[in-house]
Protein backbone atom coordinates (compact mmCIF):
# COMPACT_ATOMS: atom_id res chain seq x y z
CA UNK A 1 -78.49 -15.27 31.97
CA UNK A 2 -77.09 -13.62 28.84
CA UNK A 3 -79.59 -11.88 26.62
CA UNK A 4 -79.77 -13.27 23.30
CA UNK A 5 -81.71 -11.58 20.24
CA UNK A 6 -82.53 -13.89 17.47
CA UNK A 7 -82.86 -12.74 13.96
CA UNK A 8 -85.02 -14.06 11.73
CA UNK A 9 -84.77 -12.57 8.28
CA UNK A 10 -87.94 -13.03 5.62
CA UNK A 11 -88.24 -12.38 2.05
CA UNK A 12 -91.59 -13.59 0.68
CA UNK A 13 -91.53 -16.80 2.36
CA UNK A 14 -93.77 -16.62 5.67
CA UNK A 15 -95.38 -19.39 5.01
CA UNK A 16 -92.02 -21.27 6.34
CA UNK A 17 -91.14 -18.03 9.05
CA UNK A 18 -94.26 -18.82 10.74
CA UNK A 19 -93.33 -22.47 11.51
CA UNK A 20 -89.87 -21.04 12.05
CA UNK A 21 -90.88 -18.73 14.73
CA UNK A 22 -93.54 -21.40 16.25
CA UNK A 23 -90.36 -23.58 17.36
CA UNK A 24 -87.90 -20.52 18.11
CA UNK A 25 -90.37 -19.79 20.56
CA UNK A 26 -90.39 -23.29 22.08
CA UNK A 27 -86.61 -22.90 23.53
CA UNK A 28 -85.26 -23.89 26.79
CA UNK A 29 -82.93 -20.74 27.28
CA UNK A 30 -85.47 -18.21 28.17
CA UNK A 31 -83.69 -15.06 27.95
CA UNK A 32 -84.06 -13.84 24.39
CA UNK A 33 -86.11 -11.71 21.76
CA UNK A 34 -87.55 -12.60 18.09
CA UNK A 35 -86.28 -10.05 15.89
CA UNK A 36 -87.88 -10.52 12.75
CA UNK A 37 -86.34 -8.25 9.69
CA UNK A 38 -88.39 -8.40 6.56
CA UNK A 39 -86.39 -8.04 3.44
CA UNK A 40 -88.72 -5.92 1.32
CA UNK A 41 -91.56 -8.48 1.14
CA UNK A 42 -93.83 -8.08 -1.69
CA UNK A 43 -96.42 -11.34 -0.57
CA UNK A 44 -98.41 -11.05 2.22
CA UNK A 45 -95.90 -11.40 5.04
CA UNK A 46 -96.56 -8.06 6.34
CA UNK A 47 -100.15 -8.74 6.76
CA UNK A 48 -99.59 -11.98 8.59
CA UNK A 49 -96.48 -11.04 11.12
CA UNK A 50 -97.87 -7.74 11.81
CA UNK A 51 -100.91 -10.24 13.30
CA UNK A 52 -98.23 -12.60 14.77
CA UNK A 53 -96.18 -10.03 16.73
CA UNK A 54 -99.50 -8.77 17.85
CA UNK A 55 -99.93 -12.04 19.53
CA UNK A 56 -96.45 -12.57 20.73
CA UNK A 57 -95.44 -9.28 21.66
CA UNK A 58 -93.59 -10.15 24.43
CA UNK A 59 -91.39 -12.05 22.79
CA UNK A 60 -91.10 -10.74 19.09
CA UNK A 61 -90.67 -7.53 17.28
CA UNK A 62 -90.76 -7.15 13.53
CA UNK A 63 -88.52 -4.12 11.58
CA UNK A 64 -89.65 -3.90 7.97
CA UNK A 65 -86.79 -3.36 5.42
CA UNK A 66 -88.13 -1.15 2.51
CA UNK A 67 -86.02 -3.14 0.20
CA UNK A 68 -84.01 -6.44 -0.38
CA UNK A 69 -80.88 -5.78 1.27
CA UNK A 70 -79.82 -9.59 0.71
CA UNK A 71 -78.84 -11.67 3.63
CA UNK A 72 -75.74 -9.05 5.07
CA UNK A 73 -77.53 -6.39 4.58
CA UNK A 74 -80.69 -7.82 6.30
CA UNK A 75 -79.23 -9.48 9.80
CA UNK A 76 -77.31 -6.25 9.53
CA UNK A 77 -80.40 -4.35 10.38
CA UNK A 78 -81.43 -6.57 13.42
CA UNK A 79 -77.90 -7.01 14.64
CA UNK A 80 -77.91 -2.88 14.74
CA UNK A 81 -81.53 -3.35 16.72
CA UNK A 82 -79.80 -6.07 19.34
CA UNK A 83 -76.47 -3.34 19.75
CA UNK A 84 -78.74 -0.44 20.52
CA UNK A 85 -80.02 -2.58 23.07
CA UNK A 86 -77.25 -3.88 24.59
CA UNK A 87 -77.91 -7.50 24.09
CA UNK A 88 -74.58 -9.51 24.70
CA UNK A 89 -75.42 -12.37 21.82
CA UNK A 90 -76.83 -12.37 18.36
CA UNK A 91 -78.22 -15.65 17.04
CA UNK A 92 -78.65 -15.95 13.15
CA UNK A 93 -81.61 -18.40 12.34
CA UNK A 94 -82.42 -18.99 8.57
CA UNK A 95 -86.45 -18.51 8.02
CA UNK A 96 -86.84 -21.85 6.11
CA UNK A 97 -85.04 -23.72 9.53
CA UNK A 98 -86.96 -24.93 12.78
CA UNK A 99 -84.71 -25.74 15.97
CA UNK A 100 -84.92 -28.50 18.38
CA UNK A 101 -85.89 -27.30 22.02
CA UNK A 102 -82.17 -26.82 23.69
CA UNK A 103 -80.64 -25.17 20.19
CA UNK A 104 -80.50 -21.54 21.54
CA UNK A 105 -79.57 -23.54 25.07
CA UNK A 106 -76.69 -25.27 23.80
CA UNK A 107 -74.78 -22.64 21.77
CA UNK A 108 -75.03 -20.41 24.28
CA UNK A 109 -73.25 -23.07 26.59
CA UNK A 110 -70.57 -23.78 24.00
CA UNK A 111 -69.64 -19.87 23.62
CA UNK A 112 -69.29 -19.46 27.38
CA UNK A 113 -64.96 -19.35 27.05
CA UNK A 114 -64.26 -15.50 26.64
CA UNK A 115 -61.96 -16.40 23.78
CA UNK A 116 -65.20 -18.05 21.66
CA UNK A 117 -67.01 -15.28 19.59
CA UNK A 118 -68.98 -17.64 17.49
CA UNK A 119 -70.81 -21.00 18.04
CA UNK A 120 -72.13 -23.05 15.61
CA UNK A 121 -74.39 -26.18 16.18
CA UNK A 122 -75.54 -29.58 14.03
CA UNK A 123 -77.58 -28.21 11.23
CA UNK A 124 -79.23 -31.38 9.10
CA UNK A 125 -80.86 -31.67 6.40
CA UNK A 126 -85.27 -31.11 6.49
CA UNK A 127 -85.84 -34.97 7.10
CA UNK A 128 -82.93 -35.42 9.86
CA UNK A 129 -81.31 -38.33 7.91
CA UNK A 130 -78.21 -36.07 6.61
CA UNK A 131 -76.10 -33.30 7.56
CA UNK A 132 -76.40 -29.84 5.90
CA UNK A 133 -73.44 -28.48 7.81
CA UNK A 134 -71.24 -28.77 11.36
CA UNK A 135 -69.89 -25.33 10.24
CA UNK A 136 -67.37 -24.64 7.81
CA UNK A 137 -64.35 -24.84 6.32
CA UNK A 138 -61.77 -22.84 4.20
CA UNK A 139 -59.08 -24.77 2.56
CA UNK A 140 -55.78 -24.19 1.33
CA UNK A 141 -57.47 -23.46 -2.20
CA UNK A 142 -59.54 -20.66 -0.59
CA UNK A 143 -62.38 -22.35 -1.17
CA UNK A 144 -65.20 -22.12 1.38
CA UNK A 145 -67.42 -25.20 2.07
CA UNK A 146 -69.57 -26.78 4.54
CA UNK A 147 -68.59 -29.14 6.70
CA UNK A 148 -69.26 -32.65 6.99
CA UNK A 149 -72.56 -31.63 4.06
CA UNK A 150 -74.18 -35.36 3.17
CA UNK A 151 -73.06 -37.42 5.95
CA UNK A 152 -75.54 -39.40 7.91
CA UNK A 153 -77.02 -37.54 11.14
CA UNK A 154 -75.22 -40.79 13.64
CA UNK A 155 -72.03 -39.73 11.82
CA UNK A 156 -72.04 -35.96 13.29
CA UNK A 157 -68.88 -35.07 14.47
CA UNK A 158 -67.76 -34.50 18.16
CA UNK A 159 -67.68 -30.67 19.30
CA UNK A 160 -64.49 -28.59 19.42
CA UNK A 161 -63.27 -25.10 17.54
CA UNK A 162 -64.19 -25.12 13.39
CA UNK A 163 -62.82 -22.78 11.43
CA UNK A 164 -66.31 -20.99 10.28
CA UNK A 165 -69.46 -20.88 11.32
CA UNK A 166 -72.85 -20.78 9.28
CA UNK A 167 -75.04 -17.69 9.15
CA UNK A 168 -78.51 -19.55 9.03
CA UNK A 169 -77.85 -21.64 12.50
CA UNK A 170 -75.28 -19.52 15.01
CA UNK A 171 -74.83 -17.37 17.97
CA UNK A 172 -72.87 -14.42 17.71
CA UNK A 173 -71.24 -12.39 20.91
CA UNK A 174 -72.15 -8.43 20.33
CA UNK A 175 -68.12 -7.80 21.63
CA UNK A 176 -67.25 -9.76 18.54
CA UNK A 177 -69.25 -7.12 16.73
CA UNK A 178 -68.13 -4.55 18.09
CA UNK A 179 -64.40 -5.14 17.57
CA UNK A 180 -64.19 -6.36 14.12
CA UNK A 181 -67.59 -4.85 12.12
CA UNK A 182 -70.58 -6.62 11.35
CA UNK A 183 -71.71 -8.71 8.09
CA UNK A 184 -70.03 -7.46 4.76
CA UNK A 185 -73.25 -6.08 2.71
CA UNK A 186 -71.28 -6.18 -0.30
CA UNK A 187 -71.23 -10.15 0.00
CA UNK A 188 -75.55 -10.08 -0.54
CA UNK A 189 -75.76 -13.26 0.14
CA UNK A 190 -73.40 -16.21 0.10
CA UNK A 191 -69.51 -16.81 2.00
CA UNK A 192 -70.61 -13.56 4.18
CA UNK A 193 -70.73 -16.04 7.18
CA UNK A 194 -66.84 -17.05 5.66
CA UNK A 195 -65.76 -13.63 6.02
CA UNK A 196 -67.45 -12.96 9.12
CA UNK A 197 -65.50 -15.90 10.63
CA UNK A 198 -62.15 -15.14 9.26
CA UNK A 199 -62.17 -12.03 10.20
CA UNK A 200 -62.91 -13.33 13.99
CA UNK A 201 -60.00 -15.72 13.62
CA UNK A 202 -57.25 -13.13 12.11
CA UNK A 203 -58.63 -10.95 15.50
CA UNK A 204 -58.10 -13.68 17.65
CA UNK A 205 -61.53 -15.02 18.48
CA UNK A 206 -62.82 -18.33 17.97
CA UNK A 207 -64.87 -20.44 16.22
CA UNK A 208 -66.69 -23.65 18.07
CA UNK A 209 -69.10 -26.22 17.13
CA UNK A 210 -71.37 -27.86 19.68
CA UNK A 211 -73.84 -31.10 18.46
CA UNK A 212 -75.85 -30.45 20.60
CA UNK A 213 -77.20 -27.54 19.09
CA UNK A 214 -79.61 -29.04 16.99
CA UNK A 215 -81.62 -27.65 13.35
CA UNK A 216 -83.59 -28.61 10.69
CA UNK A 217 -82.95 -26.56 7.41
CA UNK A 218 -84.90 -27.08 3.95
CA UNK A 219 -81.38 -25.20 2.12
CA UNK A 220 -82.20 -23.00 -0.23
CA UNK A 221 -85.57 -22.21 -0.16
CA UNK A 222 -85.23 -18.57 -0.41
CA UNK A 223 -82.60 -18.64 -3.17
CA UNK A 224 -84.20 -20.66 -5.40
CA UNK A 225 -86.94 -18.11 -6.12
CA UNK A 226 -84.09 -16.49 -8.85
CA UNK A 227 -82.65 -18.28 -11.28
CA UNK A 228 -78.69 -18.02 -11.64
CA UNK A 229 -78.18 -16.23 -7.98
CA UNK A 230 -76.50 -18.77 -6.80
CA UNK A 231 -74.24 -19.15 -9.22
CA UNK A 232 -73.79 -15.32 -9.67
CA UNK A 233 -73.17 -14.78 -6.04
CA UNK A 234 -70.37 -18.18 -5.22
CA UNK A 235 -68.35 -16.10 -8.63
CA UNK A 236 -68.86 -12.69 -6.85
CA UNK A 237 -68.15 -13.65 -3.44
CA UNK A 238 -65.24 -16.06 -3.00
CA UNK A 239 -62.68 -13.97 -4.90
CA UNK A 240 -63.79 -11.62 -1.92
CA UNK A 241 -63.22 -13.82 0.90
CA UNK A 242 -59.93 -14.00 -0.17
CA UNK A 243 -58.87 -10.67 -1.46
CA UNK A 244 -59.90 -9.75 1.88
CA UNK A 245 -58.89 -12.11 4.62
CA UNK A 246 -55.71 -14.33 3.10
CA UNK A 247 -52.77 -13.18 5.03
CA UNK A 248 -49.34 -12.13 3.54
CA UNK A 249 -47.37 -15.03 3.99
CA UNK A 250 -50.19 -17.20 2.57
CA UNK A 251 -50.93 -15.43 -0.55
CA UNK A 252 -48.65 -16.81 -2.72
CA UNK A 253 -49.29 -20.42 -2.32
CA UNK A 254 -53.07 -20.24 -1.24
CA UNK A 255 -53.57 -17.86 -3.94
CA UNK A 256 -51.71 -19.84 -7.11
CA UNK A 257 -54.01 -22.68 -6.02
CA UNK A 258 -57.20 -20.74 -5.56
CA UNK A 259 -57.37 -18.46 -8.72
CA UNK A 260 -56.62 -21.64 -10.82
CA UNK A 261 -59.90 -23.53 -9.06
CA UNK A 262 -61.54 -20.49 -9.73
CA UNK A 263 -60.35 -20.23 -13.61
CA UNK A 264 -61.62 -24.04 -13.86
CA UNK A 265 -64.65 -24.47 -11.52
CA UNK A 266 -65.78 -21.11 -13.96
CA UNK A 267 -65.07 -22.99 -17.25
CA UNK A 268 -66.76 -25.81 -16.06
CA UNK A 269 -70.01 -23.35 -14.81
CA UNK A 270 -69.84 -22.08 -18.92
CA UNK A 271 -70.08 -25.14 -20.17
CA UNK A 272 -72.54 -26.65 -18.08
CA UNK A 273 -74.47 -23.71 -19.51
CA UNK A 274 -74.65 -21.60 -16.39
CA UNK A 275 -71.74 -19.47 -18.35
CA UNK A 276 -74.43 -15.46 -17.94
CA UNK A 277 -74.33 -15.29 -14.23
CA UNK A 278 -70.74 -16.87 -13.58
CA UNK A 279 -69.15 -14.55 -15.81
CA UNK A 280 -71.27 -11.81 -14.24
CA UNK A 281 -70.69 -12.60 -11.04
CA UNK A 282 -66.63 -12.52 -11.73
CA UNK A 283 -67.18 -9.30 -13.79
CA UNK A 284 -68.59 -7.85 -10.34
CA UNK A 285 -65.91 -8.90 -8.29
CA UNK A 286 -63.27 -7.77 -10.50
CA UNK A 287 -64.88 -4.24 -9.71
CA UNK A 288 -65.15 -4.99 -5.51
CA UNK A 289 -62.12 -6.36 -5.68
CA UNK A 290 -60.43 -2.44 -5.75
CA UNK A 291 -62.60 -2.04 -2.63
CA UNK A 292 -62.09 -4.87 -0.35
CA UNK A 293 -58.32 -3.90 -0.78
CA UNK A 294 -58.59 -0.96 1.47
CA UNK A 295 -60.41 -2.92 3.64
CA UNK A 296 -57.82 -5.88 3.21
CA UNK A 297 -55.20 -3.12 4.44
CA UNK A 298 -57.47 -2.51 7.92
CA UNK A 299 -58.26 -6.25 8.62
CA UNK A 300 -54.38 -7.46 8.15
CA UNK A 301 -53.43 -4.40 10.25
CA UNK A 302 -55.53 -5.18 13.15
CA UNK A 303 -54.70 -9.49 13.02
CA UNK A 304 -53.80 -10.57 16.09
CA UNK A 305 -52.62 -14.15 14.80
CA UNK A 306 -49.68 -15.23 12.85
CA UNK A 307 -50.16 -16.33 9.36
CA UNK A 308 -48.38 -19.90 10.48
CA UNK A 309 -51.84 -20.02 12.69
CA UNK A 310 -53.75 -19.22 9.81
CA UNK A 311 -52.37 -22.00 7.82
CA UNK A 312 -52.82 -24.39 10.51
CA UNK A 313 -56.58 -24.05 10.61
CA UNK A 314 -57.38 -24.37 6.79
CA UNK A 315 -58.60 -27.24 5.15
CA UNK A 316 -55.55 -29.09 3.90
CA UNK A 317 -56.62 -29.93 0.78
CA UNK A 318 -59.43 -29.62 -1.86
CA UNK A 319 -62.99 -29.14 -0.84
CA UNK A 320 -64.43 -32.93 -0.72
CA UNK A 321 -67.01 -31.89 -4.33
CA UNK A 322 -64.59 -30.76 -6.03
CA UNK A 323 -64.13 -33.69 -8.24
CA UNK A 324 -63.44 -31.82 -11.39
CA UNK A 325 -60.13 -30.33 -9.99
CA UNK A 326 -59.25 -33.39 -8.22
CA UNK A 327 -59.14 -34.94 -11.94
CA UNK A 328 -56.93 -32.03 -13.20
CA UNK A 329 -54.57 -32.50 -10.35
CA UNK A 330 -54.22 -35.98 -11.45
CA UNK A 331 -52.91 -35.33 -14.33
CA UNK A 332 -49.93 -33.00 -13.85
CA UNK A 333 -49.54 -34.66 -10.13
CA UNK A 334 -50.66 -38.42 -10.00
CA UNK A 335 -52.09 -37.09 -6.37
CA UNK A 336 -56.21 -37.85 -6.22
């Protein structure tokens, strides 16, 4: 068996880690370790999973982050902890998620192809009704959004390759690490698992989704503890993902489209009276956005795909929410 290290990150919420861990522990696949990275804590988590690894500590260790280092920067740390020790996968688990028995069992199954760096699994909603994601998707608008979000559970999609996989439910090989970098810590939290993936798909990996792989996830649990972050972080980030990852010979027309969602989805965030973090949020990426083209220059360098590819694999058309631009389309197109 392949050894798999699981990484749990927790920031003042171990009330949910706790049950988290309790069915993490409950897999089929046997071989793997609980790596639990606390984000700077200030509650009583350290209290209560110091006593839990003491009680599990065959199976789970617990590295203490003096600070927030948001989502990258946290599965960073026990991603680092899983290369040191040679462990050939990395499985991302949100805290506020519990997994159904064959989970870990299944994604590891669905990565088995040497080509697959990244499986992703049937993440629903807390109640099991609806789907929170299948993976995701990036469209021609370089917009990044979840697959499939708000469908019923019966309506889950057959497996094959996605084009992105989500960070709070999927198993990562450590070669995939190893050859293109690990999370982007400027990201915090938010299109980091975006990035991630693209990056794997301009190297040549891929991407698959198994149903089988089954979650639970509350969403948001952890982000909803600061006002505007959300909003402040989708304004940072998605410039980002593209300034990064968009290849030459897509940059004109996925670029024309996606800074004019951008200009409009940002209009629509001021009036809506969420206007203080959007506008900081693309005042901070303005600034990355010098940085991430070095890095731009490395990551197209090293592609291993053609842009053509590239364009075959994005979304072909507007993210399914985006009503608001679908309406502007209208106008100048007549196309819904």
């Amino acid at each position: 068996m392949n050894r798999v290290a699981i990484v749990v990150l927790n920031w003042n919420g171990i009330t949910d880690t706790l049950v988290c861990l309790n069915s993490l522990l409950e897999q089929t696949y046997k071989d793997f370790r609980i790596i639990v990275v606390d984000n700077g804590s200030k509650d009583n988590s350290k209290e209560l999973l110091d006593k839990y690894q003491a009680s599990h500590a065959d199976m789970v260790d617990v590295i203490y982050n003096p600070v927030n280092f948001g989502f990258a920067g946290g599965v960073n740390t026990g991603i680092e902890w899983a290369l040191n020790e040679d462990y050939e996968y990395v499985a991302l688990f949100n805290n506020d998620a519990t997994a159904d028995k064959d989970w870990l069992k299944s994604l590891v199954s669905a990565a088995a192809n040497k080509k697959v760096g990244i499986s992703t699994g049937l993440l629903l909603h807390e109640d099991g009704k609806t789907i929170d994601s299948t993976g995701d998707w990036v469209s021609k608008w370089g917009v990044a959004f979840p697959r499939n979000r708000g469908d019923s559970a019966d309506k889950a999609p057959e497996g094959g390759e996605v084009f992105s996989a989500t960070g709070g439910a999927s198993l990562y090989k450590t070669a995939l690490f190893k050859d293109i970098g690990l999370f982007d810590e400027d990201f915090f939290a938010y299109y980091e698992d975006s990035d991630i993936s693209f990056r794997a798909q301009l190297a040549g990996w891929k991407v698959v989704y198994t149903p089988k792989a089954v979650a639970y996830h509350k969403q948001g649990a952890s982000s909803k503890k600061v006002p505007g972050f959300t909003v402040y972080q989708a304004f940072k980030n998605s410039p980002l993902l593209f300034i990064k990852n968009v290849p030459r010979g897509l940059l004109l027309s996925v670029g024309s489209r996606f800074y004019l969602a951008y200009f409009l989805i940002l209009v629509n965030a001021i009036a809506k009276g969420n206007g203080k973090p959007a506008l900081k949020g693309a005042l901070k990426s303005f600034i990355l956005g010098f940085k991430k083209l070095g890095e731009r220059h490395n990551i197209q360098k090293n592609k291993r795909v053609s842009s053509d590819y590239i364009k075959s694999i994005l979304w072909d058309d507007l993210p399914p929410d985006q009503t608001g631009i679908r309406k502007f389309r209208k106008i100048f197109t007549g196309k819904n």
